[in-house]
Protein backbone atom coordinates (compact mmCIF):
# COMPACT_ATOMS: atom_id res chain seq x y z
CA UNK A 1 73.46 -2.34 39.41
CA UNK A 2 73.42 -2.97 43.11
CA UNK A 3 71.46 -4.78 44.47
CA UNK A 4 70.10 -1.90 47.60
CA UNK A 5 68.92 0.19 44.69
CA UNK A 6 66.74 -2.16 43.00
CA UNK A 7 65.32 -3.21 46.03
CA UNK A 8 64.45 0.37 46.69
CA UNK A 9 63.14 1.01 43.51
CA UNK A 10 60.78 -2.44 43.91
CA UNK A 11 59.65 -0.89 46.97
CA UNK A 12 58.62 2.23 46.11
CA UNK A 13 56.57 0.79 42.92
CA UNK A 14 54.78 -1.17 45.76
CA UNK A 15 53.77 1.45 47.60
CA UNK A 16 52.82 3.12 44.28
CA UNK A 17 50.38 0.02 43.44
CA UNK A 18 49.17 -0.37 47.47
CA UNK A 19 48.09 3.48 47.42
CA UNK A 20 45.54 2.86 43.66
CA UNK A 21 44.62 -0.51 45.79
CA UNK A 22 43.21 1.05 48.97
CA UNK A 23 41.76 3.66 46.70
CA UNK A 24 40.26 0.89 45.15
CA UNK A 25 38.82 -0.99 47.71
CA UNK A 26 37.89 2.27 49.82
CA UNK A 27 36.03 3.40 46.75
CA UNK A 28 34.05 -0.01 45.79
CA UNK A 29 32.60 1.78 42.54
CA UNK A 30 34.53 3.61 39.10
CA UNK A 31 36.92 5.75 38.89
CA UNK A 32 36.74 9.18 36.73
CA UNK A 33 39.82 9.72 34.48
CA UNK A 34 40.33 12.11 37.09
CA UNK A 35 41.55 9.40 39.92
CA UNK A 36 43.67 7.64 37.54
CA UNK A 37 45.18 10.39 35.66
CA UNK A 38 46.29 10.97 39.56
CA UNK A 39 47.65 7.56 40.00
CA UNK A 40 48.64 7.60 36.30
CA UNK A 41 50.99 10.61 37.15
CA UNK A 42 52.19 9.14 40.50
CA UNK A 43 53.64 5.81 38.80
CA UNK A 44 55.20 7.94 35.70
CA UNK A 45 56.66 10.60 38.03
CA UNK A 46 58.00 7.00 39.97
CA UNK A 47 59.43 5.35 37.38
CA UNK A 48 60.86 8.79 36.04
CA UNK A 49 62.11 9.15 39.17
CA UNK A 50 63.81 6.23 39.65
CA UNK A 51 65.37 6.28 36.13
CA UNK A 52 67.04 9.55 36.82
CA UNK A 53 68.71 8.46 40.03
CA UNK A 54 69.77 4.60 38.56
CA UNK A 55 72.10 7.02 36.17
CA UNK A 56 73.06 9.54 38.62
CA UNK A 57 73.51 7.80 41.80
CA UNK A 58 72.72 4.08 42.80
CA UNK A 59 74.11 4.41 46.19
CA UNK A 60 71.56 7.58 47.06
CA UNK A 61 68.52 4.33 46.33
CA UNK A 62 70.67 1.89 47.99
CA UNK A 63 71.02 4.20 51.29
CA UNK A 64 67.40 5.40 50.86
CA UNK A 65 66.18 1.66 50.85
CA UNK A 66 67.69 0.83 54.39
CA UNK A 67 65.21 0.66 57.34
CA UNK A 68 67.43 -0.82 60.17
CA UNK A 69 69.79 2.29 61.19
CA UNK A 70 70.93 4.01 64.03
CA UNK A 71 68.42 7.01 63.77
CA UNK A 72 66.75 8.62 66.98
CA UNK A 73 63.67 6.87 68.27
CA UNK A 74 61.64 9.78 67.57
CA UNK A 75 62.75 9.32 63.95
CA UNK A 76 61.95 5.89 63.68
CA UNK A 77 57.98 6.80 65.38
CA UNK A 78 57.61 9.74 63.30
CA UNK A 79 58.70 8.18 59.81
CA UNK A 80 56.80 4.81 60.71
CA UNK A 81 53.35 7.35 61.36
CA UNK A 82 54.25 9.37 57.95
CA UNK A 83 54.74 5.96 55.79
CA UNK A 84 51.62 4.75 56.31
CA UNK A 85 49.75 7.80 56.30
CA UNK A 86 51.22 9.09 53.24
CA UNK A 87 51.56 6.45 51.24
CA UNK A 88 48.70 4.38 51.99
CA UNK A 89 45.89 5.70 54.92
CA UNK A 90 45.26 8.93 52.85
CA UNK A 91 44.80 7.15 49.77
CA UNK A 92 42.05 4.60 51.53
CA UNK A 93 40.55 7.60 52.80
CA UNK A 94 40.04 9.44 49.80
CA UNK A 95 38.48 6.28 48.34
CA UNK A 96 35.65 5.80 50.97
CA UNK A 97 35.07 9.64 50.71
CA UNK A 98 34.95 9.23 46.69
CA UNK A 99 32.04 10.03 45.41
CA UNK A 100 32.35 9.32 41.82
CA UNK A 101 33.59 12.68 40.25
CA UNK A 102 35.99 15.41 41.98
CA UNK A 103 34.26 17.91 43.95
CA UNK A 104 36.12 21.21 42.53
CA UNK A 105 37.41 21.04 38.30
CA UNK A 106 39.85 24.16 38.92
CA UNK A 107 41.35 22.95 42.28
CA UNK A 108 42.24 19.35 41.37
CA UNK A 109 44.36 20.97 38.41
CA UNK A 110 45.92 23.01 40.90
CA UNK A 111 46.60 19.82 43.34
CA UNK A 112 48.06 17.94 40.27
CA UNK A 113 50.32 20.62 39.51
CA UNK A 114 51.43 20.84 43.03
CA UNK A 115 51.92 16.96 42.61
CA UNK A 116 54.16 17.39 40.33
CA UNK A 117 55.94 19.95 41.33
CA UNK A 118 56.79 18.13 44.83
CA UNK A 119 58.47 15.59 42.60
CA UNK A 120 60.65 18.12 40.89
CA UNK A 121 61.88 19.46 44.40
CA UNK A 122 62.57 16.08 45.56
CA UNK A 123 64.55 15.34 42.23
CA UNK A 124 66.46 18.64 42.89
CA UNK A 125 67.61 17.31 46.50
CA UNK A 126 68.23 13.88 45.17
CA UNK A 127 70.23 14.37 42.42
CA UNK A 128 72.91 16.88 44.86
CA UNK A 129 72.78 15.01 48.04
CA UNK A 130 74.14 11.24 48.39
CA UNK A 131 73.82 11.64 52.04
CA UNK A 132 69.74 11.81 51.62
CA UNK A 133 68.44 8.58 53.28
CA UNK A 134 65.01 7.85 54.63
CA UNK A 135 66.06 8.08 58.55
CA UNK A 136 66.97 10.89 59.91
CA UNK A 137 70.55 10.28 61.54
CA UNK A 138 74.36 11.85 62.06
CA UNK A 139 76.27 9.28 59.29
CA UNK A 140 79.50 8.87 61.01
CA UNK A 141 80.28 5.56 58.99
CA UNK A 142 79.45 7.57 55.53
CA UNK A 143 81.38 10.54 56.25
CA UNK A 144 78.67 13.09 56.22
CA UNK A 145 79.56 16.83 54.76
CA UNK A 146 77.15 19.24 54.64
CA UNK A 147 75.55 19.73 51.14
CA UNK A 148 74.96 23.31 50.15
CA UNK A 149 74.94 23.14 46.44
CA UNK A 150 71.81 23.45 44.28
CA UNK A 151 68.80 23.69 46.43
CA UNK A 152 70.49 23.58 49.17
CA UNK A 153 71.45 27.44 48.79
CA UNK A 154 67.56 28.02 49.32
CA UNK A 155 66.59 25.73 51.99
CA UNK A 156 67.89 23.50 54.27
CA UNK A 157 64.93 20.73 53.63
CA UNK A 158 63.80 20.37 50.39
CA UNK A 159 62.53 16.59 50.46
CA UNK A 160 60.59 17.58 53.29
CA UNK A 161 59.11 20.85 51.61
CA UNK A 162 58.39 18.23 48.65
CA UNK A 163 56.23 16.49 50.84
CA UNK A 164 54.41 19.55 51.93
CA UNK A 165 53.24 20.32 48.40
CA UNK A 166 52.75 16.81 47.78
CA UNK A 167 50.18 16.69 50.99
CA UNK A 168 48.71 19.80 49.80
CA UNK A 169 48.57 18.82 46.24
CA UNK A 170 46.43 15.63 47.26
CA UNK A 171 44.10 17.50 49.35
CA UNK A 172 43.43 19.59 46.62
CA UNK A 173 43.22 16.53 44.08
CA UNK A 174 40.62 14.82 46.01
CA UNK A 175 39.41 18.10 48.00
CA UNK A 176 37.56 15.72 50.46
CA UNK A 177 37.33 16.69 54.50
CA UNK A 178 39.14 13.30 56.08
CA UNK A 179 41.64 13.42 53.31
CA UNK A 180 42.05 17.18 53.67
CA UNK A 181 42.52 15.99 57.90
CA UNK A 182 45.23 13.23 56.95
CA UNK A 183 47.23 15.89 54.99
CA UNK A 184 47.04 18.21 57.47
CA UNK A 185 48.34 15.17 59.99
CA UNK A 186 51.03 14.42 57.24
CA UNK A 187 52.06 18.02 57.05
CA UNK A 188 52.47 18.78 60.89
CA UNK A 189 54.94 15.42 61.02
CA UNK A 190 57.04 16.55 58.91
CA UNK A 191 57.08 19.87 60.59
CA UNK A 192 57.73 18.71 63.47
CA UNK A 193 60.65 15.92 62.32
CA UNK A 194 62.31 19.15 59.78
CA UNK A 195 62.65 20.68 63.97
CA UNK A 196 63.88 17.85 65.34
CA UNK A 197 66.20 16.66 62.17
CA UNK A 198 67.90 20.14 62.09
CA UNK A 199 68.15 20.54 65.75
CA UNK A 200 70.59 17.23 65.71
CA UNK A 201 72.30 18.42 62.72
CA UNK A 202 72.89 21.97 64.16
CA UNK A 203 74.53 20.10 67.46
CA UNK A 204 75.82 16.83 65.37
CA UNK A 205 77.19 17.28 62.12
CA UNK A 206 80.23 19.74 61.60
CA UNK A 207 79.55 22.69 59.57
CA UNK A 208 76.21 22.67 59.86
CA UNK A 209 75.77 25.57 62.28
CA UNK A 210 77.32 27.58 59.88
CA UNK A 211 75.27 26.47 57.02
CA UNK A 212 72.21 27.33 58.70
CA UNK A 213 73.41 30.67 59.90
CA UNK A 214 73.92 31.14 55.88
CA UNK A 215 70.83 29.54 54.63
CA UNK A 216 67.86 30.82 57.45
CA UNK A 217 65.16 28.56 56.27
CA UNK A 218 64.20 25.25 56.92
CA UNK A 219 61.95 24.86 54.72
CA UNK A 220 59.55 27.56 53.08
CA UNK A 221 62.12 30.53 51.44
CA UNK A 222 61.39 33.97 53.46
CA UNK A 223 58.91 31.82 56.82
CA UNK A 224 60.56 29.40 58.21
């Protein structure tokens, strides 16, 4: 196994455990088997996760786990603001709104299932696209090609559509007004990076105009 992807994978099982720990602590009471049948998805859907891509590709972790690259400075700001708001300031939030039960039955179903499903569309870019790090760069040294296989016929983005739902799916899960306000944060980052990400592609990476003249949208099918 190398060594990059296990790393990764440690990584992301930390931020997995930090997330239920701010929850925790933000909380300072019990949690309803609603709040950890949330986390309890989160780690399953991680460890699922990473057990799919340790037999399909171990580079795709080991490229996703490096943090020192030679991405824009506007990547490196925007991903830094993004990691610890979605991984670990939304989750703190939620807990020192939490008020010991969900405030809406029928919506936190539909925010689990929108959980979930941002997982799946993640997997679906994963599993296609070895050239899917965590930075946002041209990967001269890697030989970038543009991907347009799988979900890449649809949209041009799909981790970053993931993250949408996933956003939306935790406001919905918690259904809280600062957690709804972090999402909302979350969500216009990664607008705003899908812009700026494309836009170097577009003048950067060979092919890529073409692609995008083929496949319009960015990242929601028939908006934008």
């Amino acid at each position: 196994m190398e060594r990059g992807a296990i790393s990764y994978a440690i990584r992301v099982m930390i931020q997995r455990v930090l997330g239920l720990v701010l929850f925790l602590v933000g909380a300072r009471s019990a949690l309803s088997w609603h709040a950890w049948v949330y986390f309890g998805t989160n780690f399953a859907a991680a460890v699922l996760s990473l057990m799919i891509m340790f037999r399909v590709s171990q580079e795709t972790l080991s490229q996703r786990g490096k943090v020192d690259t030679d991405s824009p400075t506007w990547d490196k700001l925007l991903l830094g603001i993004y990691w610890i708001l979605h991984f670990f300031a939304i989750h703190l939030v939620a807990g020192l709104e939490w008020q010991g039960v969900v405030p809406n039955e029928a919506l936190y179903w539909i925010g689990m299932v929108l959980v979930v499903m941002s997982v799946v569309v993640a997997m679906t870019a994963l599993v296609v696209n070895t050239y899917l790090e965590s930075t946002a760069r041209l990967q001269h040294d890697r030989d970038q090609r543009v991907i347009s296989s799988g979900i890449y016929r649809i949209i041009r983005h799909p981790t970053y559509l993931a993250v949408l739902i996933s956003a939306a799916g935790i406001s919905l899960v918690f259904g809280t007004p600062f957690t709804c306000l972090v999402a909302l944060v979350i969500s216009g980052i990664i607008i705003l990076r899908t812009h700026l990400e494309d836009r170097m592609l577009i003048d950067g990476l060979p092919g890529y105009a073409e692609y995008a003249q083929k496949v319009r949208y960015r990242l929601i099918p028939g908006i934008w």
